[in-house]
N, C-alpha and C. Protein backbone atom coordinates (compact mmCIF):
# COMPACT_ATOMS: atom_id res chain seq x y z
N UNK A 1 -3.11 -5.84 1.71
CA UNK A 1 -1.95 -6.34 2.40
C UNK A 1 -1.73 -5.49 3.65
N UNK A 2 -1.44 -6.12 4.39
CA UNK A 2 -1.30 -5.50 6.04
C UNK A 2 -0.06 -4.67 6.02
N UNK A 3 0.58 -3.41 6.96
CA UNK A 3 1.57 -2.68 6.89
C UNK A 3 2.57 -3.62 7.13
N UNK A 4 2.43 -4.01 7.81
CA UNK A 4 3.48 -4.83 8.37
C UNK A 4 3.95 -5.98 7.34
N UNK A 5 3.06 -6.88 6.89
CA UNK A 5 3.90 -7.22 5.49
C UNK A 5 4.40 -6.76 4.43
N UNK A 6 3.76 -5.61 4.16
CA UNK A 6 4.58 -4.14 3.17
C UNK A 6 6.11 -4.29 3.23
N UNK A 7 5.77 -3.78 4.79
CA UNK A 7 7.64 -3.24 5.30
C UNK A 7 8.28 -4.12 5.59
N UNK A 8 7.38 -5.28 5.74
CA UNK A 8 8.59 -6.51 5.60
C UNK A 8 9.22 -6.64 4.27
N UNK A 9 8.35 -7.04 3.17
CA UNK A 9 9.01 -7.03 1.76
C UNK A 9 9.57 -6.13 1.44
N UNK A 10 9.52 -4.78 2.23
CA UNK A 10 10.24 -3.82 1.88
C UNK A 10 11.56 -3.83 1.91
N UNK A 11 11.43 -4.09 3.79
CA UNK A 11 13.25 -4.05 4.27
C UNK A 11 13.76 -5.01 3.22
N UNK A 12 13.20 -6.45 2.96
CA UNK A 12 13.69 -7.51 2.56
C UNK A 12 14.56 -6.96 1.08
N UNK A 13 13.65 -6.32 0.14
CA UNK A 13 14.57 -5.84 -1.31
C UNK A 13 15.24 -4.75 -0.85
N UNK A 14 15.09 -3.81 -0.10
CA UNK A 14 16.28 -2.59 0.48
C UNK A 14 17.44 -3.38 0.43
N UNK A 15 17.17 -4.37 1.94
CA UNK A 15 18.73 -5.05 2.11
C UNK A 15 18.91 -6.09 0.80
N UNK A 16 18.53 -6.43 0.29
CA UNK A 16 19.35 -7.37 -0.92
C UNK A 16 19.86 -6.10 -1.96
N UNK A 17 18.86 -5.08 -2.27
CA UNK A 17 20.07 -4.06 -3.09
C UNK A 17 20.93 -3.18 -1.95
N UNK A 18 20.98 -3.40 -1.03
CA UNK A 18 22.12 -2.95 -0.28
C UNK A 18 23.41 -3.97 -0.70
N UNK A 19 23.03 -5.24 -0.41
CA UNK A 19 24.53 -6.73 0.02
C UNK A 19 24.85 -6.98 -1.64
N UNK A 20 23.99 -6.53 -2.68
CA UNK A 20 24.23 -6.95 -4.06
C UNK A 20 24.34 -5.71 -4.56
N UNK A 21 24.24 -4.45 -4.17
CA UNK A 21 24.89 -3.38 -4.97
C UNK A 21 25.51 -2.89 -4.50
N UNK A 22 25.09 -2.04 -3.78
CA UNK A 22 26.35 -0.60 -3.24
C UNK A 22 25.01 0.02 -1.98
N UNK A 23 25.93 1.13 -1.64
CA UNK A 23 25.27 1.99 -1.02
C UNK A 23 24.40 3.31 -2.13
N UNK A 24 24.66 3.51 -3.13
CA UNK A 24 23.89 4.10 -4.05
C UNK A 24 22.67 3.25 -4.52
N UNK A 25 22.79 2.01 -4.53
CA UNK A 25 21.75 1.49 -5.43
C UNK A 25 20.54 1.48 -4.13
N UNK A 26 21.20 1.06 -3.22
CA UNK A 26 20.19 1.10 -1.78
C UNK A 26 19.09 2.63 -1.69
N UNK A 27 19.76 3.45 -2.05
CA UNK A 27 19.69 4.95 -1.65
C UNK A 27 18.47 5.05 -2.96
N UNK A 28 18.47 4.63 -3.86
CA UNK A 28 18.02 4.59 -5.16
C UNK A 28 16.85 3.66 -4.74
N UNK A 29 16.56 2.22 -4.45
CA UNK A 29 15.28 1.32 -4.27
C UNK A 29 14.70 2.07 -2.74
N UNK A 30 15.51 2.96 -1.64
CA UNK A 30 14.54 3.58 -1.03
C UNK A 30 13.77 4.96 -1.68
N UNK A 31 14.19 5.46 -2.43
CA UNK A 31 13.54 6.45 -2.82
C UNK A 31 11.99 6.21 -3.41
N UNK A 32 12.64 5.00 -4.09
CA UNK A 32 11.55 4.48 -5.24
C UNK A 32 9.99 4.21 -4.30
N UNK A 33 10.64 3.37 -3.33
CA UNK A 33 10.02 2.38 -1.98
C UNK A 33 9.13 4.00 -1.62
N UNK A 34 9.96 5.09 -1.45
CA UNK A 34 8.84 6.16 -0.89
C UNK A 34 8.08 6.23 -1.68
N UNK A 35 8.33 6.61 -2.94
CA UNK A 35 7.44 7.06 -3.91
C UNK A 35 5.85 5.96 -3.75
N UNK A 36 6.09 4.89 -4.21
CA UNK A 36 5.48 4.06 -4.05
C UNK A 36 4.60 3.77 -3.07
N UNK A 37 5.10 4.02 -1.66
CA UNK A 37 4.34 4.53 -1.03
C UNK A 37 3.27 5.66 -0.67
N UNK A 38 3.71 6.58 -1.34
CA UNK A 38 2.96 7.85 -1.49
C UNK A 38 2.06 7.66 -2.53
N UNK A 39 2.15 6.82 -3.44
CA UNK A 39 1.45 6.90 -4.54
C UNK A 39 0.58 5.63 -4.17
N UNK A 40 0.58 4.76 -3.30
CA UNK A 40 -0.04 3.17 -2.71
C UNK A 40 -1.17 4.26 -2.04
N UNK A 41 -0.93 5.20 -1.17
CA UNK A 41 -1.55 5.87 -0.40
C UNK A 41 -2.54 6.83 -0.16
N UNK A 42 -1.95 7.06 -1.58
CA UNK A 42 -3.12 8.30 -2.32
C UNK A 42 -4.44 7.24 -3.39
N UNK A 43 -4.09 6.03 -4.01
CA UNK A 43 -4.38 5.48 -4.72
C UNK A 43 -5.75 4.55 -3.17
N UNK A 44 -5.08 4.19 -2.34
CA UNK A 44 -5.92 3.73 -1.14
C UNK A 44 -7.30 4.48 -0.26
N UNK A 45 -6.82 5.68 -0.92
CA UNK A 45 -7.44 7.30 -0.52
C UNK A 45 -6.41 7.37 1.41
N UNK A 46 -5.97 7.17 1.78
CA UNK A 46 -5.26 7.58 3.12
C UNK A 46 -4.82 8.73 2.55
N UNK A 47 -4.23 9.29 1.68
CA UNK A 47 -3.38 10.47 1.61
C UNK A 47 -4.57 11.00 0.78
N UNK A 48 -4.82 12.53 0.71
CA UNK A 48 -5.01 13.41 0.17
C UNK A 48 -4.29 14.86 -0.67
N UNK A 49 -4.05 14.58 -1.35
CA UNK A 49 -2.87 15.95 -2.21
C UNK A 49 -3.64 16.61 -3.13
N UNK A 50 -4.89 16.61 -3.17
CA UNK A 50 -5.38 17.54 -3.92
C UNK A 50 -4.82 19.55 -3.66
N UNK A 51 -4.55 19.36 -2.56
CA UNK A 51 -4.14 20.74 -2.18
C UNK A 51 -2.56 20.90 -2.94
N UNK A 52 -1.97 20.11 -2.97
CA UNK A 52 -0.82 20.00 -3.49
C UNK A 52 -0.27 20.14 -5.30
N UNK A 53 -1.71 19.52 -5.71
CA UNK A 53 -1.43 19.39 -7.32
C UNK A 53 -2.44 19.93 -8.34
N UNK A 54 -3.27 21.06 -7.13
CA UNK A 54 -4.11 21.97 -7.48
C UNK A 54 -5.55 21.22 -7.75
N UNK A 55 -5.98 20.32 -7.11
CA UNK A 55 -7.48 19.10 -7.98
C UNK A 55 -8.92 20.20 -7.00
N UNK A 56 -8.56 21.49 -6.20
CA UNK A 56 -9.54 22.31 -5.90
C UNK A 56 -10.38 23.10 -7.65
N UNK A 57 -10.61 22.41 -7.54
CA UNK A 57 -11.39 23.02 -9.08
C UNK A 57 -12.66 23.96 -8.60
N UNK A 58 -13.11 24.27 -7.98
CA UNK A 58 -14.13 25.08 -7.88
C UNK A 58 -14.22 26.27 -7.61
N UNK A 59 -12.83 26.82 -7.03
CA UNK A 59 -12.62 28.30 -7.73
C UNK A 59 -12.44 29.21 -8.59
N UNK A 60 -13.39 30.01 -8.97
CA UNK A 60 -13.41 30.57 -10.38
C UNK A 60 -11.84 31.21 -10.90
N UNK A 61 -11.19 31.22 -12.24
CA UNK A 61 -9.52 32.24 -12.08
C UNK A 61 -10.14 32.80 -13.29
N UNK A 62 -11.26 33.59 -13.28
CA UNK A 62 -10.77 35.31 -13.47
C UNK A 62 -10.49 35.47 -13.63
């Protein structure tokens, strides 16, 4: 799926839990929306976090 249709469906459920919940629930489906992204990204290989969650395995710990 292209970025641009992503962030379209994106904005699209942001603003409906914005006009049908609150400003918390909004605050709550963007968080998620990041996550998801970060995890779309790493799963795509674009992101790399091996440095982050330790996946350097080839140093000996002694």
């Amino acid at each position: 799926m292209r970025a641009a249709a992503l962030g379209l469906i994106t904005g699209l459920i942001a603003g409906l839990a914005l006009a049908f919940g609150g400003f918390s629930e909004f605050l709550i489906v963007l968080v998620f929306g990041a996550v998801g992204l970060v995890v779309g990204k790493v799963v795509d290989g674009d992101l790399d976090i091996t440095r982050y969650v330790g996946g350097d395995r080839r140093r000996s710990r002694r």
